[in-house]
Protein backbone atom coordinates (compact mmCIF):
# COMPACT_ATOMS: atom_id res chain seq x y z
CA UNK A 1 -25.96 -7.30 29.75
CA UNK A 2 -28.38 -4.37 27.83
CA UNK A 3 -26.04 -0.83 28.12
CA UNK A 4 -28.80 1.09 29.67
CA UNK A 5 -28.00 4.09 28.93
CA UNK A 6 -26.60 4.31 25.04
CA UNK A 7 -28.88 1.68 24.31
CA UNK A 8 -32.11 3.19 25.28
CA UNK A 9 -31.45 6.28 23.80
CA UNK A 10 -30.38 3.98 20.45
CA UNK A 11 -34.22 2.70 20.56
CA UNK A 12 -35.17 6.15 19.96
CA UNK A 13 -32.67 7.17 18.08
CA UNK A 14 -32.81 3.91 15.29
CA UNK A 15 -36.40 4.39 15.41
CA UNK A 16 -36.22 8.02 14.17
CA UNK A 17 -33.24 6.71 11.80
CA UNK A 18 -35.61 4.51 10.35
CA UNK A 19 -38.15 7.19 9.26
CA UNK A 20 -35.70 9.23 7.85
CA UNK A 21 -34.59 6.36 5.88
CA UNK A 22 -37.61 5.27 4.62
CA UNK A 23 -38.33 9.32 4.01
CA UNK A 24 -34.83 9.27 1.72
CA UNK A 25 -35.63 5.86 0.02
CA UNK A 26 -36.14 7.55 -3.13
CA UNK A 27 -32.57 9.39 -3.27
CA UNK A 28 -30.09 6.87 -1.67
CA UNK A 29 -28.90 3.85 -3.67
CA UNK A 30 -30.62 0.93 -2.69
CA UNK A 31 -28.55 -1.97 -1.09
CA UNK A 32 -27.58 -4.90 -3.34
CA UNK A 33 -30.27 -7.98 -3.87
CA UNK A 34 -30.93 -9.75 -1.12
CA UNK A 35 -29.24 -7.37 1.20
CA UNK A 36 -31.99 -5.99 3.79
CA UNK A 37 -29.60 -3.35 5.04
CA UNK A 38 -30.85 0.11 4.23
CA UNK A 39 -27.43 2.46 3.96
CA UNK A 40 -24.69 -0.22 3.33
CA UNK A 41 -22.25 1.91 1.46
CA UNK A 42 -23.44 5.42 3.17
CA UNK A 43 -23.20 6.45 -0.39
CA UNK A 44 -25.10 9.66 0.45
CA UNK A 45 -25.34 10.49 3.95
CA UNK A 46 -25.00 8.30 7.43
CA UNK A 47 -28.49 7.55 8.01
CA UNK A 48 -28.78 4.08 10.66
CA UNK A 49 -25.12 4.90 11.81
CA UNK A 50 -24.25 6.11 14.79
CA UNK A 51 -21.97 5.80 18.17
CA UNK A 52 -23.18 3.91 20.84
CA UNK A 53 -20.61 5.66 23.33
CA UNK A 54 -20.62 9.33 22.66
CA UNK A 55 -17.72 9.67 20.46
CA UNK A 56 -17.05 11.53 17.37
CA UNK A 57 -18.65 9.92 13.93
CA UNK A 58 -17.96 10.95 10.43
CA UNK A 59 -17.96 9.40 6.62
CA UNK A 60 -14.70 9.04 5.30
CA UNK A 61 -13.78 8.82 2.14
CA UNK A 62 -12.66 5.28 1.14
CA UNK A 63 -10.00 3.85 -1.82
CA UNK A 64 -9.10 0.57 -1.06
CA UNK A 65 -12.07 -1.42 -0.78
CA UNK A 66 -14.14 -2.60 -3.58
CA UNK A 67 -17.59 -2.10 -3.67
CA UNK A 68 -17.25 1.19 -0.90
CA UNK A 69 -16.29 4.57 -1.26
CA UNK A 70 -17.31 5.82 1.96
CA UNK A 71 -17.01 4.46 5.63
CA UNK A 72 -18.37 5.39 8.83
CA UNK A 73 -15.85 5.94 11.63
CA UNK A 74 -15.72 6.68 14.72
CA UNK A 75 -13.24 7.16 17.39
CA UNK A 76 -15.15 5.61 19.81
CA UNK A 77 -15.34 1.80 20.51
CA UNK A 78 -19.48 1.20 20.12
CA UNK A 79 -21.50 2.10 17.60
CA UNK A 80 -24.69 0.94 15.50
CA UNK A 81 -25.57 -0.17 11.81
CA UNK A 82 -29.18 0.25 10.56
CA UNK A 83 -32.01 -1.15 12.23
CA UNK A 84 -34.02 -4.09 10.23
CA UNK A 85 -37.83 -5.53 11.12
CA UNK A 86 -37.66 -9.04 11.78
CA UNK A 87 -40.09 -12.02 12.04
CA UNK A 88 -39.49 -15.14 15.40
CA UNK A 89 -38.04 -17.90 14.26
CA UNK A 90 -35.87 -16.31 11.01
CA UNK A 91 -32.19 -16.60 11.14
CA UNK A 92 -30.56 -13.77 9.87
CA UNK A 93 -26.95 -13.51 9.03
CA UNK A 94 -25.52 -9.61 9.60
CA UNK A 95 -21.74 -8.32 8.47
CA UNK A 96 -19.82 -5.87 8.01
CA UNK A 97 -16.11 -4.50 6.30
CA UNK A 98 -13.65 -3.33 9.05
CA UNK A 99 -10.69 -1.86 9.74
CA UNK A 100 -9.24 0.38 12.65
CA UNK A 101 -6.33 3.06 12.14
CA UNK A 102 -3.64 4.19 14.98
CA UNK A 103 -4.07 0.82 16.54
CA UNK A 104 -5.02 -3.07 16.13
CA UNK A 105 -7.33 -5.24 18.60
CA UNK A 106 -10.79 -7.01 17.92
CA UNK A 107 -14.70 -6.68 16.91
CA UNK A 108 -17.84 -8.55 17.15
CA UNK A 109 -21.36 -7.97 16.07
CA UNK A 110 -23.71 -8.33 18.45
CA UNK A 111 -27.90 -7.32 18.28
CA UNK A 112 -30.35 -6.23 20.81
CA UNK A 113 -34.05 -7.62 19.85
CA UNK A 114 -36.90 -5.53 20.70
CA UNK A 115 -40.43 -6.00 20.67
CA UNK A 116 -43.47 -4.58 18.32
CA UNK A 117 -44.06 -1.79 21.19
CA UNK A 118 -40.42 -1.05 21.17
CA UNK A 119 -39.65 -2.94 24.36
CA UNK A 120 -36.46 -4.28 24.90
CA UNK A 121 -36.34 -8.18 24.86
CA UNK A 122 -32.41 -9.51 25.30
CA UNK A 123 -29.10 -9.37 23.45
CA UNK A 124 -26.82 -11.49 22.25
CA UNK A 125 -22.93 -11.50 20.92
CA UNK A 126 -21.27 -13.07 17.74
CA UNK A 127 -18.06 -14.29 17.64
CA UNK A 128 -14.76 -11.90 18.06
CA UNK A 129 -12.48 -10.98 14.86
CA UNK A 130 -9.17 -9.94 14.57
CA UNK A 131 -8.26 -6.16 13.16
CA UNK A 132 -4.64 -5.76 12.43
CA UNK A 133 -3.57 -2.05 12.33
CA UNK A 134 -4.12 -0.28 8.92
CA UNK A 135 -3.02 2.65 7.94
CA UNK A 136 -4.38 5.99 6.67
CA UNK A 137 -3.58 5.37 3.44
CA UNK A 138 -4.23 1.48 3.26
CA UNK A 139 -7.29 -0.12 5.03
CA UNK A 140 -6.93 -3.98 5.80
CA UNK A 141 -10.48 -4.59 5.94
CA UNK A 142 -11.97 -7.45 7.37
CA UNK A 143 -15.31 -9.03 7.34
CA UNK A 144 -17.33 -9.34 10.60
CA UNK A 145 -20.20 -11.28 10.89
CA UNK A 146 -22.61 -13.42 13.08
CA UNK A 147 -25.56 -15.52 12.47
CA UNK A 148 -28.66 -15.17 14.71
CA UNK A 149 -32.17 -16.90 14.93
CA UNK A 150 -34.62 -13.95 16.54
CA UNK A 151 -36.40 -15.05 19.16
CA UNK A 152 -40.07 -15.32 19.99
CA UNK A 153 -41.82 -11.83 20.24
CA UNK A 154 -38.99 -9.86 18.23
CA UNK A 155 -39.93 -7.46 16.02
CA UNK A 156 -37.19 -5.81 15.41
CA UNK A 157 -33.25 -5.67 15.55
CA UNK A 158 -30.29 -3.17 16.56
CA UNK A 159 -27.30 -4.39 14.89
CA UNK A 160 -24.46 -3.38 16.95
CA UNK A 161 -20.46 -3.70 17.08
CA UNK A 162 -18.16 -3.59 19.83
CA UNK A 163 -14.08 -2.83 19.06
CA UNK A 164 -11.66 -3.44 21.64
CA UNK A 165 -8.19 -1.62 20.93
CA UNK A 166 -6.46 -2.48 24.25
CA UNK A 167 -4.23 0.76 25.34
CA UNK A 168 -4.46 2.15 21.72
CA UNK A 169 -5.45 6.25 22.16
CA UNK A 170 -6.75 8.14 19.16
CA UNK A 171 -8.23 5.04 17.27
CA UNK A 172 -10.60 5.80 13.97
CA UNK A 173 -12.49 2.78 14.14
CA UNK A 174 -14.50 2.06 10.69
CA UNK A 175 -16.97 0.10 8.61
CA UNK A 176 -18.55 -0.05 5.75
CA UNK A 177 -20.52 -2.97 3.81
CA UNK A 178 -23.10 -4.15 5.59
CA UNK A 179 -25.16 -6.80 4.57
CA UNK A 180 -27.77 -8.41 6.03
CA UNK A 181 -29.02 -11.47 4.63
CA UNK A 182 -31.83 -14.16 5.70
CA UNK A 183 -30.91 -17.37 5.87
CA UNK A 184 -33.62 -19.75 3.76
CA UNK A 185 -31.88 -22.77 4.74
CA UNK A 186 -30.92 -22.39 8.66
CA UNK A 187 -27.38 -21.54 9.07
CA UNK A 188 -25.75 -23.68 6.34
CA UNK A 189 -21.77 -22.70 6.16
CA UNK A 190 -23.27 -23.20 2.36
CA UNK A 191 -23.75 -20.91 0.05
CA UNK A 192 -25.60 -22.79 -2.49
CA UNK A 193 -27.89 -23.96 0.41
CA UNK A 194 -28.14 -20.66 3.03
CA UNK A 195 -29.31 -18.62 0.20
CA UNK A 196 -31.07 -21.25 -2.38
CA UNK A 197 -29.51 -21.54 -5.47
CA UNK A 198 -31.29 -24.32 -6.26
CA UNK A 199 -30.05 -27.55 -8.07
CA UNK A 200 -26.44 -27.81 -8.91
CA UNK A 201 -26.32 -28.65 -12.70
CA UNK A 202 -24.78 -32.40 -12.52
CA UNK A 203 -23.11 -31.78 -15.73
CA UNK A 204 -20.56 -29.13 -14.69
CA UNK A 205 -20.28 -30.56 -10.76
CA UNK A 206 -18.27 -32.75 -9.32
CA UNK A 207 -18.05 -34.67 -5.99
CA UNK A 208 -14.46 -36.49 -6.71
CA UNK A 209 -16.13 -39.65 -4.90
CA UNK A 210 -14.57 -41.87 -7.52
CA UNK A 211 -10.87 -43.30 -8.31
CA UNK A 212 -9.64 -41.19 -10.97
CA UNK A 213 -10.53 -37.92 -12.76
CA UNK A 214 -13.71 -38.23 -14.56
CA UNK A 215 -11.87 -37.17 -18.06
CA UNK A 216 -15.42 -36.47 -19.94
CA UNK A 217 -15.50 -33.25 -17.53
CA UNK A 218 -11.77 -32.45 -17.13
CA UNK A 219 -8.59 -31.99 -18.52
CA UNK A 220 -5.48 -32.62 -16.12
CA UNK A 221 -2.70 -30.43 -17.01
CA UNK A 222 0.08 -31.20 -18.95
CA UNK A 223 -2.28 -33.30 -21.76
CA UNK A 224 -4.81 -32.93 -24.64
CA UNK A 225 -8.35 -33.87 -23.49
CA UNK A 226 -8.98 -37.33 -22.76
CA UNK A 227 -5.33 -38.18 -21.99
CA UNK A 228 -4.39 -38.92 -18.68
CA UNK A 229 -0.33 -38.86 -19.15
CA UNK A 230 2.25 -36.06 -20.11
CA UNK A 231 3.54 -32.53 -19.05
CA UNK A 232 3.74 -29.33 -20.19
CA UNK A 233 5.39 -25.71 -18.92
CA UNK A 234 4.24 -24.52 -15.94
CA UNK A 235 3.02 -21.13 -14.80
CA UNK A 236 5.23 -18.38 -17.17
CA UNK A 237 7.25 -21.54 -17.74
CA UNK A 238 8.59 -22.37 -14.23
CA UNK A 239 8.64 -25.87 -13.57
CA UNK A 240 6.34 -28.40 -14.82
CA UNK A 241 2.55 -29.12 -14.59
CA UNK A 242 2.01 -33.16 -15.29
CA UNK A 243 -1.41 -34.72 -14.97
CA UNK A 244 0.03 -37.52 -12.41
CA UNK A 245 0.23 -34.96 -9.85
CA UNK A 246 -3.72 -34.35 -10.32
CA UNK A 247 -5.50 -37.67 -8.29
CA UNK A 248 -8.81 -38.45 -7.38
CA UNK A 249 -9.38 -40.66 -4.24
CA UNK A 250 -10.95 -41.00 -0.98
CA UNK A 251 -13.66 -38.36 -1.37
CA UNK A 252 -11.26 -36.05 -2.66
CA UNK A 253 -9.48 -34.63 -5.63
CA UNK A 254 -6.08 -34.02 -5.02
CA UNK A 255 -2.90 -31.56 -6.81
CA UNK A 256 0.11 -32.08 -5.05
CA UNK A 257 2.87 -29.42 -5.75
CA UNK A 258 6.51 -30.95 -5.11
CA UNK A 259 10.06 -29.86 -3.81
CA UNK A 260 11.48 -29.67 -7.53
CA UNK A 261 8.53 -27.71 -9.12
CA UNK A 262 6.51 -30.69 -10.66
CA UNK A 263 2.67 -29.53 -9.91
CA UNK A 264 -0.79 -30.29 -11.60
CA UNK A 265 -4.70 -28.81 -12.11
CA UNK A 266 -7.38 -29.00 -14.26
CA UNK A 267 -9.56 -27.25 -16.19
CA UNK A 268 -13.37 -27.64 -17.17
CA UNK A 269 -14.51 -29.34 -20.57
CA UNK A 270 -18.01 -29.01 -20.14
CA UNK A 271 -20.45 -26.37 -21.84
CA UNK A 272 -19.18 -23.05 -21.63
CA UNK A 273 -21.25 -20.54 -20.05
CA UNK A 274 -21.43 -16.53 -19.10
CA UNK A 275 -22.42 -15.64 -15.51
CA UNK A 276 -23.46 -18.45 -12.93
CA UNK A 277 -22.58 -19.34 -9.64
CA UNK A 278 -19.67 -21.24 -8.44
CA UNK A 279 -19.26 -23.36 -5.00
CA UNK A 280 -16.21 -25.05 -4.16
CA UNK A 281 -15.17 -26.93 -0.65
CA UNK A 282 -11.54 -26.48 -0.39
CA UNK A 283 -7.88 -26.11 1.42
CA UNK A 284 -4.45 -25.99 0.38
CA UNK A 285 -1.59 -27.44 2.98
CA UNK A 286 1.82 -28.20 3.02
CA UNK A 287 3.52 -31.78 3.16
CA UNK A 288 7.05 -30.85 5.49
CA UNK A 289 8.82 -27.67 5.90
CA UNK A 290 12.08 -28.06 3.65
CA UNK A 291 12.17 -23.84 3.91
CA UNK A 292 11.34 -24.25 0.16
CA UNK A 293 8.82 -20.87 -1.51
CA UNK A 294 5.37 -21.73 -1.10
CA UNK A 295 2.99 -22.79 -3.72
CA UNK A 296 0.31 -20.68 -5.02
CA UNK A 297 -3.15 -22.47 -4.73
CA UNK A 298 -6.58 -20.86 -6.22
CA UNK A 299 -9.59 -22.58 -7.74
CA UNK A 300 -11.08 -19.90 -10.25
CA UNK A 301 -12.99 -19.32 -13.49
CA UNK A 302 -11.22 -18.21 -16.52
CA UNK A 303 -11.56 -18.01 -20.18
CA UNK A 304 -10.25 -20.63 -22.81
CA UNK A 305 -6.41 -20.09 -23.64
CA UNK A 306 -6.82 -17.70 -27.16
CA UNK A 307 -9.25 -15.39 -25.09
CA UNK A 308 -8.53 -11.98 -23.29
CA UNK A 309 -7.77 -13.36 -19.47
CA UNK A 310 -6.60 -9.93 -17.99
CA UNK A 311 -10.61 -8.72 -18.72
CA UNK A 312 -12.45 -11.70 -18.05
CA UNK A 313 -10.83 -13.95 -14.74
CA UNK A 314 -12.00 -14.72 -12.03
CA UNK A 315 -10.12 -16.12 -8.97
CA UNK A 316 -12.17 -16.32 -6.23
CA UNK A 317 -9.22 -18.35 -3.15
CA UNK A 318 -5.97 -17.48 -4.30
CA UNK A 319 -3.30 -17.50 -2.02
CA UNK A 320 0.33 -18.88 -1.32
CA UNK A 321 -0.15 -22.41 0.66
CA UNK A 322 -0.54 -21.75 4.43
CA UNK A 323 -0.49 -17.71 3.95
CA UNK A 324 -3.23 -16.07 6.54
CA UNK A 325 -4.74 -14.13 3.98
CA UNK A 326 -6.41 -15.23 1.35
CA UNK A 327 -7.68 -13.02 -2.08
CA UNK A 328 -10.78 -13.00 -4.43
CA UNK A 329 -9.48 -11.40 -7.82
CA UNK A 330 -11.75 -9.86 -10.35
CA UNK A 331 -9.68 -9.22 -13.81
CA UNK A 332 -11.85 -6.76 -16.09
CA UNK A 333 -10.98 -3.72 -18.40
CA UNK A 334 -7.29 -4.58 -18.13
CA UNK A 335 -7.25 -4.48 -14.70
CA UNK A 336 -8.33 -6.14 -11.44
CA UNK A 337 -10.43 -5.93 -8.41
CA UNK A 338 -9.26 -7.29 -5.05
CA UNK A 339 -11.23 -8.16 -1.82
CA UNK A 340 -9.23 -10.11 1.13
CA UNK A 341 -10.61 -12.83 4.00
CA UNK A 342 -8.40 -13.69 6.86
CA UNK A 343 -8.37 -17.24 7.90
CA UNK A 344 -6.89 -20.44 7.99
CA UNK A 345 -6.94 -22.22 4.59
CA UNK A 346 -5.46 -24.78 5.63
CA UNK A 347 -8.76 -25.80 6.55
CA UNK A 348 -11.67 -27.20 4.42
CA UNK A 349 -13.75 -23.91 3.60
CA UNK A 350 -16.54 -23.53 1.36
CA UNK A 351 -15.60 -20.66 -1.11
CA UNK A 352 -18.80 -19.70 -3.34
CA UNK A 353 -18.99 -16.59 -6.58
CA UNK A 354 -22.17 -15.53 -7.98
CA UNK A 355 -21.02 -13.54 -10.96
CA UNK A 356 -23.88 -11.56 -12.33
CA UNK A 357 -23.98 -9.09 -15.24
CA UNK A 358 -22.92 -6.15 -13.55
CA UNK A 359 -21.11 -7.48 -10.58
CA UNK A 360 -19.19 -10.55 -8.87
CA UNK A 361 -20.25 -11.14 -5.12
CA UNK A 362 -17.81 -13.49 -2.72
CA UNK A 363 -18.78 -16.04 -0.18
CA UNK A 364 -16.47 -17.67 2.09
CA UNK A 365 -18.63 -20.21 4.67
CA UNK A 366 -21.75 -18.72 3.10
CA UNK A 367 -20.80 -15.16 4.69
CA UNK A 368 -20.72 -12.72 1.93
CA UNK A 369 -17.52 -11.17 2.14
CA UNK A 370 -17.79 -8.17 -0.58
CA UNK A 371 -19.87 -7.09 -3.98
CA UNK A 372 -17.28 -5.98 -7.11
CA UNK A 373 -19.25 -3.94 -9.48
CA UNK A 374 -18.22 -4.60 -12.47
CA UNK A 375 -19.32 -6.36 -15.70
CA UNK A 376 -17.01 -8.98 -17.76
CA UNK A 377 -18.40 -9.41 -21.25
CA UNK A 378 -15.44 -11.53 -22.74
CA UNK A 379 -15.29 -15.07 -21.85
CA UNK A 380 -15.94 -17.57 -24.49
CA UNK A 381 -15.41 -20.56 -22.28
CA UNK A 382 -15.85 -20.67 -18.64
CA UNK A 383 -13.42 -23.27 -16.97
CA UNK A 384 -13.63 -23.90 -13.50
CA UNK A 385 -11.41 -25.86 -10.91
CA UNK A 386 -8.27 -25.94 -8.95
CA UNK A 387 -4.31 -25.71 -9.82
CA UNK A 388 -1.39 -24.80 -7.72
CA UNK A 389 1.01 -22.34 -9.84
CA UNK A 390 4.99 -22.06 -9.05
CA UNK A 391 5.73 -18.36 -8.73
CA UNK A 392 9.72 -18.50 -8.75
CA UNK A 393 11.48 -19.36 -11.69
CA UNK A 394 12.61 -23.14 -12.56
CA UNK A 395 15.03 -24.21 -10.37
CA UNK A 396 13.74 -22.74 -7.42
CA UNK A 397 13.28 -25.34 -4.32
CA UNK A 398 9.69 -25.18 -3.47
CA UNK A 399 7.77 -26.62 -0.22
CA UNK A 400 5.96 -29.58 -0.81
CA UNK A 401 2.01 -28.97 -0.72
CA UNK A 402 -0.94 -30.34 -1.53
CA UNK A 403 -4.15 -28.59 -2.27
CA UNK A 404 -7.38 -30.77 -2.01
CA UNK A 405 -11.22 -30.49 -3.58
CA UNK A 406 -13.91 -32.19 -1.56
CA UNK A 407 -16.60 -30.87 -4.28
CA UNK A 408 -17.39 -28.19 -6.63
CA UNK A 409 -20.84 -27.01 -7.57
CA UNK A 410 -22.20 -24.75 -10.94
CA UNK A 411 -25.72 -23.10 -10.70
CA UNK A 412 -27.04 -21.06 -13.03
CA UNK A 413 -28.50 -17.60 -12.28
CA UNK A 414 -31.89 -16.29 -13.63
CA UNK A 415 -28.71 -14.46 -16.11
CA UNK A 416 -27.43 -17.44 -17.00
CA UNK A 417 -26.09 -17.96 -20.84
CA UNK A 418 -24.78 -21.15 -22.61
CA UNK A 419 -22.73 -21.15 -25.35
């Protein structure tokens, strides 16, 4: 149900917001491609930000978040993002970074569609995500986001959020990051398809429908390419990485990680190329609980072996098998870039990069979960795929796991550059 009374004085307020904005265009940073919200950063001011519940509001300084240097917060449990024009019948995904200090609990976006007069029409809610408690000087920030299709007579939408700390007393609640994107393609858990990248080039995609690797695109670890037997070292030399532990069968391809350190992966072989968009449908999962150290699992993009990997990787799912969190890592300049996404990857997710000139954007489900602005100018080959990596040294009893691939897509990018 509509909060009378913060919300009506929001339809004034947003619609005043929205001049201001429009007055400031010309001095504020523009939000990223695609991106329809007007102030995502608050890189200058906090212009379509406000409370929804009479609270305090301010723009904090930020240090742990790519992308963002500044957050709004509030110590209130309501509050508003910048208002956007709409169309009946679009579907618009909206989201947000969050995280809340001197407590822990939940948020949800949720929008309130008015009409070209400025009447109100109706509301609606997105799901409800979990905020562990951060700290003042570390933020855990975690995407929020909900898809919506506006209904007929909308004109326009408040984009909302509602925290709920339980008994927590003192709570700065923040976010920063918002993005609002429309969905060409319905509601696709896609990428490639919510946001229309086009063809996949067939060349450097794979659907692992067949009954073995296809060797003309890969190379299994632990051989040359076009060899399908032997082993090598594995990760810093612990354990072993053997191509019979990389499979392809039943829709999937497989790299199974076992109890004495034996693991597999692959690696690209096809034309090497320098920014492009990556799509892969994934999860990692363990076989039986032996109390073994968990595998690491990430499908990434990284240079050929002789070039400069700690300016120019990209690892855009890495975790440790059955780990909550999971990590998108940017390597460039000699160092790296880090956004997180909390959920179960134990679970097929679709996990999508579009790495452009100046910056690498993050997908997971077709939600963009941050923007890393920054430009890597050194690969010479781009290889893409999966591997699971034994962290402990040799000798170490690990857990059994198995990380599977249903697909992985390439599209090139209007940037796009083939070696």
């Amino acid at each position: 149900m509509r909060r009378v009374i913060g919300r009506t004085a929001l339809a004034i307020i947003t619609f005043l917001t929205m001049v201001t904005s429009i007055v400031s265009a010309t001095s504020a940073p523009a939000a990223a491609a695609g991106n329809a919200c007007t102030n995502p950063v608050l890189a200058s001011n906090l212009n379509g930000w406000g409370s929804l519940d009479g609270a305090s509001v301010s723009r904090d300084p930020v240090g742990d978040l790519p992308g963002a240097n500044w957050a709004f917060d509030t110590s209130g449990h309501e509050f508003y993002m910048p208002q956007l024009s709409v169309t009946a019948g679009q579907s618009w995904t909206f989201s947000a970074r969050d995280a809340v200090v001197f407590g822990s609990g939940t948020a949800k976006i949720e929008v309130d569609w008015y009409g070209p007069s400025g009447n109100y029409l109706s509301s609606a809610g997105g799901p409800t995500v979990t905020l562990p408690a951060s700290t003042v000087d570390h933020g855990t920030w975690i995407a929020v986001s909900a898809t919506f299709t506006v209904p007929n007579g909308a004109a326009s939408v408040h984009v909302l959020q509602t925290g709920n700390f339980g008994n927590a007393t003192g709570t700065d609640f923040k976010a920063t990051m918002c993005d609002y994107e429309l969905n060409t393609a319905g509601t696709s858990d896609v990428a490639s398809v919510r946001y229309n990248w086009g063809t996949a080039v067939a060349s450097q995609s794979d659907e692992y429908n067949g009954t073995s690797v296809d060797l003309n695109k890969w190379v299994l670890f632990g051989t040359d390419p076009g060899e399908s037997t032997g082993c090598y070292s594995g990760f810093n030399g612990h354990g072993l990485r053997c191509a019979s532990q990389t499979t392809e069968a039943g829709g999937y391809l497989s790299v199974t990680g076992t109890a004495d350190g034996t693991t597999g992966g692959l690696a690209a072989r096809t034309r090497p190329f320098k920014y492009g968009r990556v799509e892969v449908r994934e999860r990692a999962v363990p076989l039986s609980d032996n109390g073994g150290h968990a595998w690491h699992a990430v499908p990434l993009m990284w240079p050929k072996d002789d070039a400069d990997w700690a300016n120019s990787e990209i690892d855009f799912a890495e975790r440790d098998v059955a780990d909550p969190s999971l990590d998108l890592f940017v390597h460039h300049d000699g160092t790296q870039s880090q956004c997180t996404w909390h959920g179960d990857s134990t679970q097929f997710h679709n996990y999508a990069v579009d790495w452009e000139p100046t910056s690498v954007a993050w997908y997971v489900d077709a939600v963009k979960i941050c923007t890393v602005n920054v430009s890597i100018n050194y690969y010479e080959v781009t290889n893409g795929g999966a591997q699971m990596d034994m962290i402990p040294a040799s000798g170490t009893l690990m857990r059994p796991a198995r990380q599977d691939v249903d697909w992985i897509h390439m599209f090139t990018a209007p940037a796009t550059l083939y070696f």
